[in-house]
Protein backbone atom coordinates (compact mmCIF):
# COMPACT_ATOMS: atom_id res chain seq x y z
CA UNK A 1 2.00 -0.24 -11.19
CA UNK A 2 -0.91 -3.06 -10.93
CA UNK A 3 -2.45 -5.18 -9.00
CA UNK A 4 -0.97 -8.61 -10.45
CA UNK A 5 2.29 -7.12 -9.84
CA UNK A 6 1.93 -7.11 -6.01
CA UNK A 7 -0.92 -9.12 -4.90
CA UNK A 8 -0.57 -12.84 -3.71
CA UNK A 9 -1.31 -15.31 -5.75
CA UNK A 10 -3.30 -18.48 -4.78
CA UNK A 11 -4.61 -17.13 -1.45
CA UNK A 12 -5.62 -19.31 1.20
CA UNK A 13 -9.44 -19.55 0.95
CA UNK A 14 -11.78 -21.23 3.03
CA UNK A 15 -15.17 -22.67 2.28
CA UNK A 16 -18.86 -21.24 3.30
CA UNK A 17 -20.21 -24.05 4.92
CA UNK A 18 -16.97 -24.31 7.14
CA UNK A 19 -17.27 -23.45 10.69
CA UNK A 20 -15.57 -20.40 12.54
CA UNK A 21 -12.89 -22.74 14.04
CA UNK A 22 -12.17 -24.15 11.32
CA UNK A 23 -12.07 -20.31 10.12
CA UNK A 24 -9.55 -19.09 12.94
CA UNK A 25 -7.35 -21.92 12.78
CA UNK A 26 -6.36 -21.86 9.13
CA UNK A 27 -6.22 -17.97 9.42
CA UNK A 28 -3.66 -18.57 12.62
CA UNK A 29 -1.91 -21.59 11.12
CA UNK A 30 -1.19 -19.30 7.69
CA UNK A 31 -0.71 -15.98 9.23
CA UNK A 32 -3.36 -13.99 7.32
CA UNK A 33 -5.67 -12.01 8.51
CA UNK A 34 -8.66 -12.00 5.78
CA UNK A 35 -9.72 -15.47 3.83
CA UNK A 36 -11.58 -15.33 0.51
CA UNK A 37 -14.89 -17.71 0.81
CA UNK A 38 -15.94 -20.05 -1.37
CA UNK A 39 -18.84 -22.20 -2.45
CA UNK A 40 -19.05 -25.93 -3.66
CA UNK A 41 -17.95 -24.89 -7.22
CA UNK A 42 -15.12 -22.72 -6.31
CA UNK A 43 -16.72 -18.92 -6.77
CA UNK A 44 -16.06 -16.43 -4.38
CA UNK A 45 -18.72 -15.54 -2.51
CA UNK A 46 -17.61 -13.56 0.55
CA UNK A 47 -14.82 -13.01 2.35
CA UNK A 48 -13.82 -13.32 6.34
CA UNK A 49 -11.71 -11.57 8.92
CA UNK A 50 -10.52 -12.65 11.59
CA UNK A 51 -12.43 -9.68 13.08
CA UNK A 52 -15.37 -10.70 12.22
CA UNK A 53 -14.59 -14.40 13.72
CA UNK A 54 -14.08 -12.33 17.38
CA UNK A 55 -17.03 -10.14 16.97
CA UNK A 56 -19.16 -12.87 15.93
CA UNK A 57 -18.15 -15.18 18.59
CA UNK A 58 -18.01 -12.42 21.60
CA UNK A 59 -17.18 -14.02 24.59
CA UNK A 60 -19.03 -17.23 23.89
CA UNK A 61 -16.42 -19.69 22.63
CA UNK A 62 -19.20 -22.38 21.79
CA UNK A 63 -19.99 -20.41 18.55
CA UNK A 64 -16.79 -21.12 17.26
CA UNK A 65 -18.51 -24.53 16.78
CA UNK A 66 -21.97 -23.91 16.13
CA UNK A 67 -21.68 -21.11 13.41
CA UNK A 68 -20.72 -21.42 9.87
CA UNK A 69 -18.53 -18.83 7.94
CA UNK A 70 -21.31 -17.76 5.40
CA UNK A 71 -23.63 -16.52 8.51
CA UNK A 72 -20.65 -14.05 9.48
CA UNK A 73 -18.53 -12.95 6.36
CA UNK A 74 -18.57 -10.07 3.94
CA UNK A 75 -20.92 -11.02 0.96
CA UNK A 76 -20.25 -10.24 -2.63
CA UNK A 77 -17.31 -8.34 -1.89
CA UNK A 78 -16.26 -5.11 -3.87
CA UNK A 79 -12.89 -7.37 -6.09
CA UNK A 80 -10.77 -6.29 -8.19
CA UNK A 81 -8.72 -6.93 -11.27
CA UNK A 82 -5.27 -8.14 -11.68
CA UNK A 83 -4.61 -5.28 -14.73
CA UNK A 84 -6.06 -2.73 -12.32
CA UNK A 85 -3.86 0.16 -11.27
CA UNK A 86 -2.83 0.87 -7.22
CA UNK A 87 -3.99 4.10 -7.38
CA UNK A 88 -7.44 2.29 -8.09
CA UNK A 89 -7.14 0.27 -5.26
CA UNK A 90 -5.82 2.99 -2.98
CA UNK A 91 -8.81 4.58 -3.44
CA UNK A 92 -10.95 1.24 -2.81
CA UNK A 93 -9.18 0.83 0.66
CA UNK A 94 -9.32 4.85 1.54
CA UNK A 95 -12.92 4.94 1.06
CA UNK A 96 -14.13 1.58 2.38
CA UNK A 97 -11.43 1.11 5.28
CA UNK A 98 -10.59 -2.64 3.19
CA UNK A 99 -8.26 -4.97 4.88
CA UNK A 100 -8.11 -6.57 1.38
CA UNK A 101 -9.50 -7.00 -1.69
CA UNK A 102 -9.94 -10.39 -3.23
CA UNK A 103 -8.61 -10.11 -7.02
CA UNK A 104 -10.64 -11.79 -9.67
CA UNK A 105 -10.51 -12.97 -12.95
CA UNK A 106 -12.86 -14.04 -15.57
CA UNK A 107 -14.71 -14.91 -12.49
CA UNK A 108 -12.32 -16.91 -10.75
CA UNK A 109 -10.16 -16.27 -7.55
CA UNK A 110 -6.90 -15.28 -8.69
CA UNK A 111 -5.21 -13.66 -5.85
CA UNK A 112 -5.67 -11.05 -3.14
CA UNK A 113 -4.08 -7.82 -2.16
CA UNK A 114 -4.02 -6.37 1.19
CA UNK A 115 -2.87 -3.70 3.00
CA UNK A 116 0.66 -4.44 3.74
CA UNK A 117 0.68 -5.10 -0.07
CA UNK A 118 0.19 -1.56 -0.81
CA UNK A 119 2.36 -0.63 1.93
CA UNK A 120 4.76 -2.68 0.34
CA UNK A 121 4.48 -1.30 -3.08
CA UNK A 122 4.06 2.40 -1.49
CA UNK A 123 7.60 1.83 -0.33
CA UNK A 124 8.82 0.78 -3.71
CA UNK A 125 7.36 3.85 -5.66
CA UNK A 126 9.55 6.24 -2.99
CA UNK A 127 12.65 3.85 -3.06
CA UNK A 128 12.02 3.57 0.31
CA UNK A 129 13.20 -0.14 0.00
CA UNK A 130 16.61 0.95 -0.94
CA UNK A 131 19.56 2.25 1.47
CA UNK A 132 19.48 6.05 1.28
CA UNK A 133 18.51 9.66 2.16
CA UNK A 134 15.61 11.69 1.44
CA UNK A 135 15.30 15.60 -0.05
CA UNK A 136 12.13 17.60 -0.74
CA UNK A 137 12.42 20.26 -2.87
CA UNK A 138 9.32 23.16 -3.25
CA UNK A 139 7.63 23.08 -7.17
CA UNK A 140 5.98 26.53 -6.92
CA UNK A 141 6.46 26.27 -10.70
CA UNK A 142 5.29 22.77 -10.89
CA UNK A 143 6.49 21.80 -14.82
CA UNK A 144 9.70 24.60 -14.94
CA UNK A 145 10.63 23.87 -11.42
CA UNK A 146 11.20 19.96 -12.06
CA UNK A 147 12.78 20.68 -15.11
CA UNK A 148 15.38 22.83 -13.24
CA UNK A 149 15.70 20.21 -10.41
CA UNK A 150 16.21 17.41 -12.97
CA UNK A 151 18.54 19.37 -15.29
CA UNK A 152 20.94 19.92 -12.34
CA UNK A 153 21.02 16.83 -11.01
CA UNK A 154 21.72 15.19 -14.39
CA UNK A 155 25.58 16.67 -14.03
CA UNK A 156 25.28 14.46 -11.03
CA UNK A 157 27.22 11.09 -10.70
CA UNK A 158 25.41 10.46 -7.54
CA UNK A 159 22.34 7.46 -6.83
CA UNK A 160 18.52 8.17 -7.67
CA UNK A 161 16.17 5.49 -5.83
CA UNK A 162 13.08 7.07 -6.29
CA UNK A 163 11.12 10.52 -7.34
CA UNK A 164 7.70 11.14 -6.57
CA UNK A 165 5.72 14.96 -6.30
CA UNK A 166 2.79 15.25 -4.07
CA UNK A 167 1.04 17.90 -2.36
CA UNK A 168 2.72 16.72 1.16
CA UNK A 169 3.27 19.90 3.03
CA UNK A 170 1.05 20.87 5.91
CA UNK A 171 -0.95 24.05 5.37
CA UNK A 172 -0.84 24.53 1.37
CA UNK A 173 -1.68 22.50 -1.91
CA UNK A 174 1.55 23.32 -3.25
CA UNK A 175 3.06 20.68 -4.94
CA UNK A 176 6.83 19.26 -3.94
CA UNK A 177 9.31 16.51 -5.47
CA UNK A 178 10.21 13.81 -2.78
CA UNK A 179 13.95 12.31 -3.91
CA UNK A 180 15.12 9.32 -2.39
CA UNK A 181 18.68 9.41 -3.23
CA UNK A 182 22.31 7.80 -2.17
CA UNK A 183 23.19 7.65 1.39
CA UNK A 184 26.10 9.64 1.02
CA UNK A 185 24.94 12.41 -2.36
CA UNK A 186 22.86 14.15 -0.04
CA UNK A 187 25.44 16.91 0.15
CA UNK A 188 25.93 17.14 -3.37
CA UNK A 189 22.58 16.84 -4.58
CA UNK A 190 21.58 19.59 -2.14
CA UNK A 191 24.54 21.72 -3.51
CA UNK A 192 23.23 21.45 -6.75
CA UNK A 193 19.69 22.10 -6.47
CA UNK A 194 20.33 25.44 -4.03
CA UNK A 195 22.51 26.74 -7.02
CA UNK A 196 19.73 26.28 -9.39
CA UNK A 197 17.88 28.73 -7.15
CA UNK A 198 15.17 25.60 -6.00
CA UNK A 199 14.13 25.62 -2.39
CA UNK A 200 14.26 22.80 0.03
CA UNK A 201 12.27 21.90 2.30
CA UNK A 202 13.18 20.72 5.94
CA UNK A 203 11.40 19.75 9.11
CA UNK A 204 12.05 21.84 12.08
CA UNK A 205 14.14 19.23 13.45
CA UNK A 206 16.49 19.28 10.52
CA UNK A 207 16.78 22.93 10.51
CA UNK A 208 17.63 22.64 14.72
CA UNK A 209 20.34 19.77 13.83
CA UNK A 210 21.82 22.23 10.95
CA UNK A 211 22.18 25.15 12.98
């Protein structure tokens, strides 16, 4: 999964030498919350929130008039390439708390992905966007433990939206295999993967409801 294949194309940009309400209206007006700057010849040069529009501006409205966006954005900002992985720019926004991340190419301003983006494509990787159900399963054997879990649900008829393993569980770095599957194979699917001798895991609240 890369960058071009969820980031926005053609952003709305603004120029440096505009002012902040020209800033804040075209950030209202399109809904975004971070604008790409750039200078007379079109290369990026900063970028602008529209938290850094209140904080600059305080409670003095007359700023919005007075100051331009290049005395308040983001200069040289860290970009990043269409080609470049999420996990990349997972780590960008982990470590730098990013909003967005203006992507660039060959030194022009070809898109930008935020942080609904990633959301977005977050939700896509754990078939999140489909109707279903979700089962965890424990990997104490990481490699021979998927290949059981995989093996018995290939007798299966049932849906498969989406199969991730992480180290999610509180407590432990144990690795386990998140299945988003068919609203209505969780049964099944459970069935099968108990009589393989895997474990699943629940949330106390699912065990309560069971029992």
């Amino acid at each position: 999964m890369h960058v071009a294949d969820y980031m926005t194309s053609d952003p709305v940009v603004i120029a440096e030498t505009d002012l902040l309400s020209r800033a804040e209206e075209v950030a209202r007006v399109k809904s975004v919350h971070q604008l790409p700057v750039l200078d007379e010849s079109g290369r990026l040069v900063g970028i602008i929130t529209d938290r850094d529009i209140r904080s600059a501006i305080g409670y003095d409205r007359t700023l919005r008039e007075k100051l331009q966006v290049q005395e308040v954005m983001t200069q040289e900002p860290i970009t990043v390439k269409p080609d470049d992985t999420l996990s990349h720019v997972l780590k960008q926004f982990c470590e730098h708390r990013f909003g967005a991340m203006p992507v660039v190419q060959s030194n022009q301003l070809v898109g930008i992905i935020t942080r609904h983006d990633l959301l977005m494509a977050m939700s896509t990787m754990l078939g999140l966007d489909c109707n279903g159900t979700d089962i965890e399963v424990a990997l104490p054997d990481l490699f021979k433990d998927l290949v059981t879990a995989f093996d018995a649900l290939s007798r299966s008829e049932g849906t498969l939206h989406g199969a991730v393993v992480a180290r999610t569980r509180d407590g432990g770095d144990e690795p386990s295999l998140f299945l988003r599957i068919g609203k209505h194979d969780k049964p099944e699917f459970q069935k099968r993967l108990r009589h393989a001798g895997l474990v699943l895991l629940e949330t106390e609240e699912q065990h309560r409801t069971k029992t």
